[in-house]
C-alpha atoms as a PDB file:
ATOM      1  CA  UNK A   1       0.000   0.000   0.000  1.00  0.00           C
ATOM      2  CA  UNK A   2       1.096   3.469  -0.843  1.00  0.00           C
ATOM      3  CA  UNK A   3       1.297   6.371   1.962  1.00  0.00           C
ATOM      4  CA  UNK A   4      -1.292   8.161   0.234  1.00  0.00           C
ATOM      5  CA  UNK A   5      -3.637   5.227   0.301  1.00  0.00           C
ATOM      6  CA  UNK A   6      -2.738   4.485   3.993  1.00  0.00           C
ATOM      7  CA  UNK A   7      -3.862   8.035   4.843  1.00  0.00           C
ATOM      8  CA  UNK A   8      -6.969   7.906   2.746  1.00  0.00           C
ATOM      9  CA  UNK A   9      -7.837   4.417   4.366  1.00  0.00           C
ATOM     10  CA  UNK A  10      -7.262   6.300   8.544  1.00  0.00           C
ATOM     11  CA  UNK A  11      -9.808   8.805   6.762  1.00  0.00           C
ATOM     12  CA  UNK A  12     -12.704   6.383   5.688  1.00  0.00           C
ATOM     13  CA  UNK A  13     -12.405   4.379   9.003  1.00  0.00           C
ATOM     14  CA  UNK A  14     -12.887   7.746  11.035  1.00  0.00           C
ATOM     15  CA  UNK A  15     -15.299   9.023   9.081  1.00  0.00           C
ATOM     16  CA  UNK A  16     -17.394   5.996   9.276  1.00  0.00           C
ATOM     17  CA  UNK A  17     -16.673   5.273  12.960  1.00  0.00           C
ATOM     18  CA  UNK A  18     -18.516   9.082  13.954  1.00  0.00           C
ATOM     19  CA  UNK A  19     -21.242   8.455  12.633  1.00  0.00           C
ATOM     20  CA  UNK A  20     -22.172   5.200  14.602  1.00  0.00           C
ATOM     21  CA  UNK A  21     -23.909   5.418  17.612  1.00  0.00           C
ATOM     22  CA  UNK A  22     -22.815   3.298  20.720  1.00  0.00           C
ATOM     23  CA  UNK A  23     -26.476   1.910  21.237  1.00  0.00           C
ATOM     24  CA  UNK A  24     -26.145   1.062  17.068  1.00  0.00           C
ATOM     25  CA  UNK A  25     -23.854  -1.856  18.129  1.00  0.00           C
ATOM     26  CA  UNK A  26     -25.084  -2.737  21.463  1.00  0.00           C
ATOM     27  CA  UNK A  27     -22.888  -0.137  23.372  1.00  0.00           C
ATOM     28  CA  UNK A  28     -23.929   2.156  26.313  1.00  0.00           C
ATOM     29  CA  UNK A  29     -23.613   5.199  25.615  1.00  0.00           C
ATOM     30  CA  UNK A  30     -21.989   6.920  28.537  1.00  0.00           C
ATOM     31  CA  UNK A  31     -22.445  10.147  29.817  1.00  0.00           C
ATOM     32  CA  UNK A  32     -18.362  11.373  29.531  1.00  0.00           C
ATOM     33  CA  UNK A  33     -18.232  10.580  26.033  1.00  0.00           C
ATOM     34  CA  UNK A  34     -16.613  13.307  23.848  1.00  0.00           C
ATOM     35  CA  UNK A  35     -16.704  12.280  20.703  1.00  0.00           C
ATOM     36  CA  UNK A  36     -20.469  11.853  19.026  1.00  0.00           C
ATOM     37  CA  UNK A  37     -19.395   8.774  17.448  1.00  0.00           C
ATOM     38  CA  UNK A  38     -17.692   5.080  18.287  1.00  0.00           C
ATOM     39  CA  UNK A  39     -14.382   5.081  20.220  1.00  0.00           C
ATOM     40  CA  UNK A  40     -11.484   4.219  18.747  1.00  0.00           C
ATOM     41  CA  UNK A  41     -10.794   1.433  21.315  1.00  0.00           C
ATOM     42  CA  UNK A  42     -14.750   0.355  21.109  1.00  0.00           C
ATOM     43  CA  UNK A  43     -13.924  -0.478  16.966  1.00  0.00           C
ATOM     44  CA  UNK A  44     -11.262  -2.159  18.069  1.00  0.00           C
ATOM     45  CA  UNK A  45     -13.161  -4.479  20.726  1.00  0.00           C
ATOM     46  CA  UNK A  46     -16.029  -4.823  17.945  1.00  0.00           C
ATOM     47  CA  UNK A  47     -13.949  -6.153  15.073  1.00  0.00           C
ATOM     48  CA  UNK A  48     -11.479  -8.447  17.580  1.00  0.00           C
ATOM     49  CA  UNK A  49      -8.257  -6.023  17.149  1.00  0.00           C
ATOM     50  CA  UNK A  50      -5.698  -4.492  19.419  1.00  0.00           C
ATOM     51  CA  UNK A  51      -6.580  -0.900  20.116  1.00  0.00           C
ATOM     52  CA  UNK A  52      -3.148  -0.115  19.182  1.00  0.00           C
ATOM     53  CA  UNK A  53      -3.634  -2.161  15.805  1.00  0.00           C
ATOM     54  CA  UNK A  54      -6.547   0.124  14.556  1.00  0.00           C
ATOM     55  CA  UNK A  55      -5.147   3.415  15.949  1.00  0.00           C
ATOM     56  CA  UNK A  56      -2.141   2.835  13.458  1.00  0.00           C
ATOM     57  CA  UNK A  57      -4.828   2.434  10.745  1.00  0.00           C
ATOM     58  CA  UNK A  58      -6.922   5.200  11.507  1.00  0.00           C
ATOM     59  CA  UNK A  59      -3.153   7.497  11.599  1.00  0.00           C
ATOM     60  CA  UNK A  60      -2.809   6.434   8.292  1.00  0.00           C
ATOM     61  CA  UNK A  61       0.553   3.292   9.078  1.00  0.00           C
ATOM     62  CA  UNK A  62       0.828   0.331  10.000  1.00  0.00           C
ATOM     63  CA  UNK A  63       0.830  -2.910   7.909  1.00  0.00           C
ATOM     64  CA  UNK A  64      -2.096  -3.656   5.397  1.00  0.00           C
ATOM     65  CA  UNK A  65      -5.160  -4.940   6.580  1.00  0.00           C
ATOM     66  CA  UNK A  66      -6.156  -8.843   6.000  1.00  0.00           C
ATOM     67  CA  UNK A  67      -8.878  -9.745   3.918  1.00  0.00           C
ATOM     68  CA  UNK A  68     -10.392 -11.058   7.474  1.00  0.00           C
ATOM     69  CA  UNK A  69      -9.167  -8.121   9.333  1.00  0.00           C
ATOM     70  CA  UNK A  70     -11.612  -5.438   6.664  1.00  0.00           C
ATOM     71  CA  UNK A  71     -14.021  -7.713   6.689  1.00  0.00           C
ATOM     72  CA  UNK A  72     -14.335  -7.456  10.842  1.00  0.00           C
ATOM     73  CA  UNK A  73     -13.803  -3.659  10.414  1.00  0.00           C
ATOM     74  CA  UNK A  74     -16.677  -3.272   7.591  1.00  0.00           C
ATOM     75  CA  UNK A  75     -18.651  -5.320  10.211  1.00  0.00           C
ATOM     76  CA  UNK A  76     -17.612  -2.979  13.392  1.00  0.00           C
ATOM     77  CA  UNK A  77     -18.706   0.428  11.663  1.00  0.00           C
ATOM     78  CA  UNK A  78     -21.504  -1.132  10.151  1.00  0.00           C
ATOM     79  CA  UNK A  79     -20.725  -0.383   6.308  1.00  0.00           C
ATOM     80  CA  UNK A  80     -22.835  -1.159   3.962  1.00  0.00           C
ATOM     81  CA  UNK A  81     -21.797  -3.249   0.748  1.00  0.00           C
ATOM     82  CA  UNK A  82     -20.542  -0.291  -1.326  1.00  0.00           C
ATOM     83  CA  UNK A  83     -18.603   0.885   1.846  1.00  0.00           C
ATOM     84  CA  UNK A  84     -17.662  -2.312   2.454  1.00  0.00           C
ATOM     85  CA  UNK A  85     -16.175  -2.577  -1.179  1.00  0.00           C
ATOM     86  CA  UNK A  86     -14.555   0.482  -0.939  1.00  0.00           C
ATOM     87  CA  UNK A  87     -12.822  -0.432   1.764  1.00  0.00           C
ATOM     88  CA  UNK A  88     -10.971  -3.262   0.196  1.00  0.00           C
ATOM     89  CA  UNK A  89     -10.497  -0.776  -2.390  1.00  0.00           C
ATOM     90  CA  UNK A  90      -8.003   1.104  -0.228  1.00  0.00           C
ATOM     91  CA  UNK A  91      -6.757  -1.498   1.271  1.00  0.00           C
ATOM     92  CA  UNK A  92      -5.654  -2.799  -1.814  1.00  0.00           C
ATOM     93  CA  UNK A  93      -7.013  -5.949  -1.602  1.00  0.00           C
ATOM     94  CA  UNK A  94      -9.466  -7.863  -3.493  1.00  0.00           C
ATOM     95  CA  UNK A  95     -12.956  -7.493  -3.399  1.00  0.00           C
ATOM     96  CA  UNK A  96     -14.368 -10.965  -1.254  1.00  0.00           C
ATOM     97  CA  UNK A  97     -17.019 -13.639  -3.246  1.00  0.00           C
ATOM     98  CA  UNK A  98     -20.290 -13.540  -1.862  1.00  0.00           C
ATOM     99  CA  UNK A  99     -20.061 -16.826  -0.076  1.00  0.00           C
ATOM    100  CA  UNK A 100     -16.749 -16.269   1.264  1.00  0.00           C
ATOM    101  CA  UNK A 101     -15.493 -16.011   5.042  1.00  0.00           C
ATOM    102  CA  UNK A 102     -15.199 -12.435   4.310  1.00  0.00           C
ATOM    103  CA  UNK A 103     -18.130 -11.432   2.488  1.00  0.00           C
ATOM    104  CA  UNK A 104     -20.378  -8.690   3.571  1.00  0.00           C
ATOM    105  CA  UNK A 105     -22.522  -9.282   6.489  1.00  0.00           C
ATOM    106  CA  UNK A 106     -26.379  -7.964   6.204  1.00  0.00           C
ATOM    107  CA  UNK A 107     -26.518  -5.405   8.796  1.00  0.00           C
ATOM    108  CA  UNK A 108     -29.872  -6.211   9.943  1.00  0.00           C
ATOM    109  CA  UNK A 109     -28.567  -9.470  10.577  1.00  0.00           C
ATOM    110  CA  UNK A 110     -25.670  -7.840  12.768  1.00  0.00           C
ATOM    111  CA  UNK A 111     -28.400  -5.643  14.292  1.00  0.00           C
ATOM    112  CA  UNK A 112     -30.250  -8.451  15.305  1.00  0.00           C
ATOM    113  CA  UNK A 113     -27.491 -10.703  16.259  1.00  0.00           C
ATOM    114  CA  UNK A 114     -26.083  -7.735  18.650  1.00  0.00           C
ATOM    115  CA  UNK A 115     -29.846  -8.457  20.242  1.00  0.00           C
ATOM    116  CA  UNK A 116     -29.041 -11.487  21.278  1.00  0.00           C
ATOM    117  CA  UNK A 117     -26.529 -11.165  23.752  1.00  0.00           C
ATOM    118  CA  UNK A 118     -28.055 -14.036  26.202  1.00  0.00           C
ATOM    119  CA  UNK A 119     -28.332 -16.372  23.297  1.00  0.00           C
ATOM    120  CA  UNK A 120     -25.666 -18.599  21.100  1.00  0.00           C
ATOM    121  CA  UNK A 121     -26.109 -16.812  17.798  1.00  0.00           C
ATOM    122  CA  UNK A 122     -24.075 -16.676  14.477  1.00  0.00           C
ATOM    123  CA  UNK A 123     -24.337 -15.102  10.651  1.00  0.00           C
ATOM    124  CA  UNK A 124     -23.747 -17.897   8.075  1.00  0.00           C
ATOM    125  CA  UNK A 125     -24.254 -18.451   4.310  1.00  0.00           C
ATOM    126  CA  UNK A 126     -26.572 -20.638   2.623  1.00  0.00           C
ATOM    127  CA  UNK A 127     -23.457 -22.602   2.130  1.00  0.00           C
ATOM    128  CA  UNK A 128     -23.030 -22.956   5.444  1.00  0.00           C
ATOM    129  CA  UNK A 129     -19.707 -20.549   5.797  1.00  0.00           C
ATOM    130  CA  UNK A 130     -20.197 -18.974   9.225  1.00  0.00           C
ATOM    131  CA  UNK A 131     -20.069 -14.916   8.656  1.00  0.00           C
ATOM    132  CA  UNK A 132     -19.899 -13.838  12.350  1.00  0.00           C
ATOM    133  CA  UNK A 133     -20.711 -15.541  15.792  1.00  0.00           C
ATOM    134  CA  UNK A 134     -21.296 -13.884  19.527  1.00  0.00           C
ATOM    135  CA  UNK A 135     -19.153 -15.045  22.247  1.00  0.00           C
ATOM    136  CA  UNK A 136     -21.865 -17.722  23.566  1.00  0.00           C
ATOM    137  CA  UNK A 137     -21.950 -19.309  19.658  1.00  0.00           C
ATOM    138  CA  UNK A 138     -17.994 -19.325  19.966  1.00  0.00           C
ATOM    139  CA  UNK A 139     -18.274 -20.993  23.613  1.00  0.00           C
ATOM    140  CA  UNK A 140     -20.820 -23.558  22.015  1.00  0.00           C
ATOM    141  CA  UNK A 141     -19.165 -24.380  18.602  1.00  0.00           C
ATOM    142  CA  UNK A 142     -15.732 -23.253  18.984  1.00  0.00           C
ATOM    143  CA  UNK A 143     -14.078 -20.270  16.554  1.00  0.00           C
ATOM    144  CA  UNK A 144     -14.932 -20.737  13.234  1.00  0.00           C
ATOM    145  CA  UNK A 145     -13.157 -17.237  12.186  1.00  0.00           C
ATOM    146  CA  UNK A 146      -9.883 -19.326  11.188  1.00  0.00           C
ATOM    147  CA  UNK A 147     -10.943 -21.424   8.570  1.00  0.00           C
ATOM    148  CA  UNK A 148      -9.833 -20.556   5.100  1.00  0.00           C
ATOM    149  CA  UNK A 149     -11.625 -21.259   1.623  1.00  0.00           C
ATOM    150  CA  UNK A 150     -13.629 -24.335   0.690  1.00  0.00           C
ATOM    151  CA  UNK A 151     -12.873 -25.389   4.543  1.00  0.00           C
ATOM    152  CA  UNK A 152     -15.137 -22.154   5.280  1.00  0.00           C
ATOM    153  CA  UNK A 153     -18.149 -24.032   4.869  1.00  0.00           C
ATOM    154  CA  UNK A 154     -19.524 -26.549   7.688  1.00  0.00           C
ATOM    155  CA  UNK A 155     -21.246 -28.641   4.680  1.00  0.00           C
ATOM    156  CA  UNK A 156     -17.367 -29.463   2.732  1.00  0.00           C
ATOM    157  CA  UNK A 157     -15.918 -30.160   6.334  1.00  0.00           C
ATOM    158  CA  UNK A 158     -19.169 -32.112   7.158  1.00  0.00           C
ATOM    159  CA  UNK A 159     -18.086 -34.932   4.251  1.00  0.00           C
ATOM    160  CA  UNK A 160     -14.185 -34.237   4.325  1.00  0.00           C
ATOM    161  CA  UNK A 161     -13.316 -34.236   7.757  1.00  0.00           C
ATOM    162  CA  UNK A 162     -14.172 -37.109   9.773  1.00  0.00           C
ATOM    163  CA  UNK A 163     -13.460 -34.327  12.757  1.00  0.00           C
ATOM    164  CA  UNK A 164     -15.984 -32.210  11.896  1.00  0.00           C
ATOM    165  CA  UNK A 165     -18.504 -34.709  13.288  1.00  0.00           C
ATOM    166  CA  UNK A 166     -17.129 -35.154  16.475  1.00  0.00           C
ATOM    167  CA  UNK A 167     -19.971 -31.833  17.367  1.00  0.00           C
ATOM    168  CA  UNK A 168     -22.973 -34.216  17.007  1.00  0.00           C
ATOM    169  CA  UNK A 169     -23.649 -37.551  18.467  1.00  0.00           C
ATOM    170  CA  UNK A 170     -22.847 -41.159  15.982  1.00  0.00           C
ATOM    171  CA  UNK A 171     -26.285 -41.736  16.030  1.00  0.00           C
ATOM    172  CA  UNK A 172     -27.111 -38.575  14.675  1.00  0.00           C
ATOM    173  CA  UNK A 173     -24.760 -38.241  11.841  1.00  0.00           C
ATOM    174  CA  UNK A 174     -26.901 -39.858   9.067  1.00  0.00           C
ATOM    175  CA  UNK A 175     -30.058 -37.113   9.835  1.00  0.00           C
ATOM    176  CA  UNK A 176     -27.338 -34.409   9.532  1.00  0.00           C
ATOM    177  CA  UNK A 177     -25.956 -35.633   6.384  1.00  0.00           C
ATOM    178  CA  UNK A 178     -29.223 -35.841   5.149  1.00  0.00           C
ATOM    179  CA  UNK A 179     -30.457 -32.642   6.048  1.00  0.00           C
ATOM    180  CA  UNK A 180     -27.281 -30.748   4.783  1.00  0.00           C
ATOM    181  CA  UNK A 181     -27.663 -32.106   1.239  1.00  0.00           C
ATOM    182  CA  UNK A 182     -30.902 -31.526   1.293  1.00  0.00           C
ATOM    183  CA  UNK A 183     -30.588 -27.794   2.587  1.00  0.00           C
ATOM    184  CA  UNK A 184     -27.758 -27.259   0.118  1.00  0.00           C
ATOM    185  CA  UNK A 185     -29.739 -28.645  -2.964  1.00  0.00           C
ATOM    186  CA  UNK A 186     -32.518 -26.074  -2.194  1.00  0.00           C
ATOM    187  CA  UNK A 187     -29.887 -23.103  -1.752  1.00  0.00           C
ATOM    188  CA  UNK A 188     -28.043 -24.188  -5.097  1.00  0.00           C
ATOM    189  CA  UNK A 189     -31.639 -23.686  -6.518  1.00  0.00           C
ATOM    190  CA  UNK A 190     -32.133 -19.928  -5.149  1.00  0.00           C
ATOM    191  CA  UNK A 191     -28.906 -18.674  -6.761  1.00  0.00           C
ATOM    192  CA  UNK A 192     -28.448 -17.670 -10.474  1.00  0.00           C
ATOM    193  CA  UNK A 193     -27.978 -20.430 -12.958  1.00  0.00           C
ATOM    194  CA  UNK A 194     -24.955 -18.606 -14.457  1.00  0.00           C
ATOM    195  CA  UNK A 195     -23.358 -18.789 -10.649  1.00  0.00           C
ATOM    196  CA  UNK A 196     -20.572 -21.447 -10.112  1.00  0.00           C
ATOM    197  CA  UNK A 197     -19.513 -21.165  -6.799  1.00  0.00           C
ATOM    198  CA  UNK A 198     -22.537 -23.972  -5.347  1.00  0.00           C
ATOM    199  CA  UNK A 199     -21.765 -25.265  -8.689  1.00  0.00           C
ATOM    200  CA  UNK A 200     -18.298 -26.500  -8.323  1.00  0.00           C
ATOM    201  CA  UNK A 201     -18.621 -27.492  -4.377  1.00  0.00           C
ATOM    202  CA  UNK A 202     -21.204 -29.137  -5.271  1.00  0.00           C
ATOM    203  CA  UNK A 203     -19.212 -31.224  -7.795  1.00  0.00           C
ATOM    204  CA  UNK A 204     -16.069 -31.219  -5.953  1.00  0.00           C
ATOM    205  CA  UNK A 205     -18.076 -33.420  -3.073  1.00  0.00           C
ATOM    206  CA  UNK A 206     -19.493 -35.928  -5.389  1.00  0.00           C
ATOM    207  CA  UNK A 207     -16.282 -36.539  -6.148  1.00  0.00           C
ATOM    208  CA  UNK A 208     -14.507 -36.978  -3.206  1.00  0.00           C
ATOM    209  CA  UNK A 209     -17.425 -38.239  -0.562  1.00  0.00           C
ATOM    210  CA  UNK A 210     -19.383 -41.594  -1.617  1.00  0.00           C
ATOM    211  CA  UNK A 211     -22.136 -40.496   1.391  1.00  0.00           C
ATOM    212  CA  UNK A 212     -22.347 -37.237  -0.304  1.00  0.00           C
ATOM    213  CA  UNK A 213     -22.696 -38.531  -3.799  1.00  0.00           C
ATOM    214  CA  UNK A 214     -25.692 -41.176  -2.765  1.00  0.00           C
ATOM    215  CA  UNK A 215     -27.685 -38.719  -1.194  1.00  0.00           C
ATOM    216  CA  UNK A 216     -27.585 -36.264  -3.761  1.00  0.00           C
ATOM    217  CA  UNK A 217     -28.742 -38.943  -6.142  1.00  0.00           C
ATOM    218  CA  UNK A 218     -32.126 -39.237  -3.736  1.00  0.00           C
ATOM    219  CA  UNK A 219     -32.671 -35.298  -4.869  1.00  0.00           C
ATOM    220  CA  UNK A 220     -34.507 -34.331  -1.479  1.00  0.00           C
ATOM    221  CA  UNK A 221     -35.104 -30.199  -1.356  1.00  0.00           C
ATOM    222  CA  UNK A 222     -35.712 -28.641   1.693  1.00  0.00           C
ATOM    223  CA  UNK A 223     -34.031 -25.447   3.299  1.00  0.00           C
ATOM    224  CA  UNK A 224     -33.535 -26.403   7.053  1.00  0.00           C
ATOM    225  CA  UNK A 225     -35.595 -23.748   8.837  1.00  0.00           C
ATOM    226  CA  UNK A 226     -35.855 -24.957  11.834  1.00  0.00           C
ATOM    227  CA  UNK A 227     -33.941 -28.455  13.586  1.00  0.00           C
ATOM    228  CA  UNK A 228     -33.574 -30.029  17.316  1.00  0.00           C
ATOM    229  CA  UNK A 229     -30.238 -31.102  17.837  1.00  0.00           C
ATOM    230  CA  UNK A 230     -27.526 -32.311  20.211  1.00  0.00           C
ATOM    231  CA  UNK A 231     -24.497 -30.821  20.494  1.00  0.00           C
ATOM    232  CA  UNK A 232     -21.350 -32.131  22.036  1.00  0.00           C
ATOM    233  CA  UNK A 233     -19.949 -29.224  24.128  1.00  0.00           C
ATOM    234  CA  UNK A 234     -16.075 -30.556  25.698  1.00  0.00           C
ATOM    235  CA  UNK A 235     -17.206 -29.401  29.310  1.00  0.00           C
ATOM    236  CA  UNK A 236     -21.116 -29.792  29.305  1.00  0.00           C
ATOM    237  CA  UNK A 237     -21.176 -32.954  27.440  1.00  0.00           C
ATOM    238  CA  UNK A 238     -24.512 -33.715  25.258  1.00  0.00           C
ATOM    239  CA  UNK A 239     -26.692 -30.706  24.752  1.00  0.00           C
ATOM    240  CA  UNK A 240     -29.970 -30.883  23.399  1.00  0.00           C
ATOM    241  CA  UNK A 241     -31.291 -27.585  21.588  1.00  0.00           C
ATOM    242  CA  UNK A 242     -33.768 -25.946  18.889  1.00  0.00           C
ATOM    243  CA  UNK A 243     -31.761 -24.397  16.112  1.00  0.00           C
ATOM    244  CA  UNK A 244     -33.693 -21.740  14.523  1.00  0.00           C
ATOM    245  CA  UNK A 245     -33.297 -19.882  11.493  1.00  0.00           C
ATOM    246  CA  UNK A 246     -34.037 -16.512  10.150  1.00  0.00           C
ATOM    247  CA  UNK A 247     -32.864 -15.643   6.500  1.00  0.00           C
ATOM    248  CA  UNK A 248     -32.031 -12.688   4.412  1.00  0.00           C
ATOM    249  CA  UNK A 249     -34.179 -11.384   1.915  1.00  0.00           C
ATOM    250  CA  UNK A 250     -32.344 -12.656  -0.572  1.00  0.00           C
ATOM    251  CA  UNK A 251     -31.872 -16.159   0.864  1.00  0.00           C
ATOM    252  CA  UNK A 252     -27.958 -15.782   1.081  1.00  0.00           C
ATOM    253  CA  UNK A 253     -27.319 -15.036   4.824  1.00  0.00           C
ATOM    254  CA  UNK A 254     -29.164 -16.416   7.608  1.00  0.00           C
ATOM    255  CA  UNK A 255     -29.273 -15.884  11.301  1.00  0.00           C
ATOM    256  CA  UNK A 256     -29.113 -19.062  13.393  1.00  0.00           C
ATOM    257  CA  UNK A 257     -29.488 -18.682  17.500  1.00  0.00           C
ATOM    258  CA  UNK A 258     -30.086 -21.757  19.713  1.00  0.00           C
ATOM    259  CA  UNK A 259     -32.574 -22.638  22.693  1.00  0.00           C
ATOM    260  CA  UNK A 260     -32.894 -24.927  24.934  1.00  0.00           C
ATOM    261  CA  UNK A 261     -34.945 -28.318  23.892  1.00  0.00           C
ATOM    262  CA  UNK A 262     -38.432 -28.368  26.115  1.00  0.00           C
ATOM    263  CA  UNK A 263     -38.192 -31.361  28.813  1.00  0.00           C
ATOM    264  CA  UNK A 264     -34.310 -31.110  29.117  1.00  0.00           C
ATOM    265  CA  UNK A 265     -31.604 -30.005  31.515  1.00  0.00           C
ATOM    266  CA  UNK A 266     -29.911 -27.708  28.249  1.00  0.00           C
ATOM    267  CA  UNK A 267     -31.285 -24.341  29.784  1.00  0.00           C
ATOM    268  CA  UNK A 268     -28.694 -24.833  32.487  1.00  0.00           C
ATOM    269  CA  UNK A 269     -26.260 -25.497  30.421  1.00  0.00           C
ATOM    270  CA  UNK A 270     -26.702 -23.257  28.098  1.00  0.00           C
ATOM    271  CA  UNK A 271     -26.446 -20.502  31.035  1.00  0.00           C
ATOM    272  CA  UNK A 272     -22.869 -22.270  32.136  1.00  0.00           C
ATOM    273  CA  UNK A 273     -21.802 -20.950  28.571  1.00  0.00           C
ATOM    274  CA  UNK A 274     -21.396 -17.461  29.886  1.00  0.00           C
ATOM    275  CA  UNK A 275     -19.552 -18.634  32.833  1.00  0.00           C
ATOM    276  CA  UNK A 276     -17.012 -20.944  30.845  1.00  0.00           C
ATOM    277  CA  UNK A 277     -16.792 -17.912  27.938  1.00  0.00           C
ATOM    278  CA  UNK A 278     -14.851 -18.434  25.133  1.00  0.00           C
ATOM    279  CA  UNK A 279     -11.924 -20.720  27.504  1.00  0.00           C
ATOM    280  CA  UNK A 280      -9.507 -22.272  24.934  1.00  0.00           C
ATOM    281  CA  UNK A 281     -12.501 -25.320  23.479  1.00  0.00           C
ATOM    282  CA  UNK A 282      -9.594 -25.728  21.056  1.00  0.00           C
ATOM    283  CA  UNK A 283      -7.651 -27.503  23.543  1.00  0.00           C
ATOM    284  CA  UNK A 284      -8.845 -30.848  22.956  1.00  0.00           C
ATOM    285  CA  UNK A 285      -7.385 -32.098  19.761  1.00  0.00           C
ATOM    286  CA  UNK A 286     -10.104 -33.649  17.285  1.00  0.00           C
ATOM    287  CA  UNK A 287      -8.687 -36.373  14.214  1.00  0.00           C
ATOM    288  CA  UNK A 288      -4.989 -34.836  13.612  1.00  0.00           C
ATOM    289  CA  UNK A 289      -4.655 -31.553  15.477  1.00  0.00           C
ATOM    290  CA  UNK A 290      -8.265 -29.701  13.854  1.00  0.00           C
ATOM    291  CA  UNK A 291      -9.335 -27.548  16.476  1.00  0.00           C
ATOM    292  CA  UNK A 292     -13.498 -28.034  17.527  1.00  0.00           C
ATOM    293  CA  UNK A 293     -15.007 -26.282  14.681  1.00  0.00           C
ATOM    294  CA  UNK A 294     -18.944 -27.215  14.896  1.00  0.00           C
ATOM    295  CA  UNK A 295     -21.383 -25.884  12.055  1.00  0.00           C
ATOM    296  CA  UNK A 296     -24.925 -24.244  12.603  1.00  0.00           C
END
C-alpha cells in the first residue's frame, strides 16, 4: 500500500466510525463521552483487534489490513456493501465472493445478532460458511473465524473431515448428512444459474465423498428452517437444543441462534456458557490436530 492510500484508508475508518452510535452496536452510551461517534478502542473491541492495531490504521501506518481483518472492520462500523467494497479498495485488496469467510454481512442481521446477547447466535451463508458468531456461539461451537476457503463451509468439512462430526452424536450423523444435502440442494436452486460457486462445491463433493454422492442422487429439497439437535460441548457434554433460522431477503445469509430443547436439563447449560466464555474449546485435539469447529 502506498502512503497516500494508507492516509486515505485512517480517513474512511474515522469518518465511518462518527457516525455510529454506541447503542447502534449494542454499546452504552456513557455520559463522559466526547466524541459523538464510536471510540477508537470500542472499533477495536467490535472487530477483535488491538486498540493499538486500529489506531495505526486510523493514523494512516501500520501494515495492510487482511482480507479477514476489513471484513471485521466493515462489520464494526456497520458499512454497507458499497462501503464495504470500498474499503478493500483502499486497502488494496481484493474485493471478497459472496459466499466467502469475508463477504459482507447484512446489517440487519448484525443488528439483530447484537440483540441477542443471552443467546448462542451466528451469521452464516446458505453454504453454510459462518459470517460472524457472539461469544456464547464461539463458547458452544468453537471459533470458526480461522478457517480458510472451501474449509469455510460446515457442509465441505461435514463430508471431508471425519473431525468435523465429532460436534454431534454417531447416532445422529446420518439425519445431519441428510439434512445438509438436502438444505444445500434447495440453496443451489435460489442462486443464479450462471453462478458457479454452489456449482463446483457441489461437484467437488461428489467426487470426493461416496455419502455425499448417494444422497444427492435421492434429490430431497428442503431449506432447514428450523432443527432439534444435540451438540457435544467438551465441558457440558450432550446438549440438546432448537436451532432456529431466520434468512435474508435474498436467501444468502441467515441468522441461526439456539434454545434450549423443552423437557431437558440444556437451559442450564446453556447458562454455564457465559460462565465458561470463550476458555480455549480448542484444547482438545479432534482427528490430527483440527481444532473443535462445529457448524450451525
Amino acid at each position: 500500500m502506498s502512503r497516500q492510500k494508507h492516509a486515505e484508508l485512517g480517513a474512511f475508518l474515522r469518518s465511518r466510525r462518527d457516525r455510529i452510535r454506541p447503542e447502534d452496536v449494542g454499546l452504552a452510551p456513557g455520559s463522559r463521552r466526547r466524541v459523538p461517534g464510536l471510540r477508537r478502542e470500542e472499533v477495536a473491541q467490535l472487530a477483535g483487534a488491538s486498540a493499538d492495531y486500529y489506531n495505526e490504521l486510523e493514523r494512516g501506518a501500520g501494515s495492510q489490513p487482511s482480507e479477514q481483518m476489513l471484513a471485521a472492520l466493515a462489520r464494526a462500523l456497520r458499512l454497507t456493501r458499497d462501503e464495504r467494497d470500498y474499503l478493500f479498495h483502499l486497502a488494496g485488496r481484493p474485493v471478497p465472493v459472496e459466499a466467502g469467510s469475508a463477504a459482507h454481512v447484512h446489517p440487519g442481521m448484525l443488528d439483530l445478532l447484537s440483540r441477542l446477547p443471552a443467546t448462542p447466535a451466528q451469521v452464516i451463508t446458505d453454504l453454510h460458511v459462518t459470517l460472524v458468531q457472539n461469544p456464547l456461539a464461539v463458547a458452544l461451537l468453537g471459533d470458526q473465524s480461522g478457517l480458510r476457503g472451501r474449509r469455510a463451509s460446515f457442509i465441505q468439512r461435514w463430508f471431508t473431515d471425519d473431525a468435523a462430526r465429532e460436534v454431534y452424536p454417531e447416532a445422529d450423523h446420518p439425519k445431519q448428512s441428510r439434512t445438509l444435502v438436502a438444505d444445500l440442494r434447495a440453496a443451489a436452486a435460489t442462486r443464479d444459474a450462471r453462478d458457479a460457486e454452489a456449482a463446483s462445491m457441489i461437484a467437488e463433493l461428489r467426487e470426493s465423498s461416496r455419502e455425499f454422492a448417494q444422497l444427492w442422487a435421492e434429490h430431497d429439497v428442503a431449506l432447514r428452517r428450523d432443527e432439534r439437535k444435540r451438540i457435544i460441548h467438551p465441558q457440558l457434554g450432550v446438549v440438546e437444543v432448537n436451532c432456529l433460522n431466520l434468512f435474508s431477503e435474498d436467501g444468502r445469509q441467515r441468522l441461526l441462534w439456539f434454545t434450549p430443547a423443552l423437557g431437558t436439563d440444556s437451559a442450564d447449560a446453556l447458562e454455564m456458557l457465559a460462565v465458561l466464555g470463550t476458555q480455549d474449546l480448542g484444547a482438545r485435539e479432534l482427528g490430527a490436530g483440527t481444532p473443535r469447529t462445529g457448524g450451525g
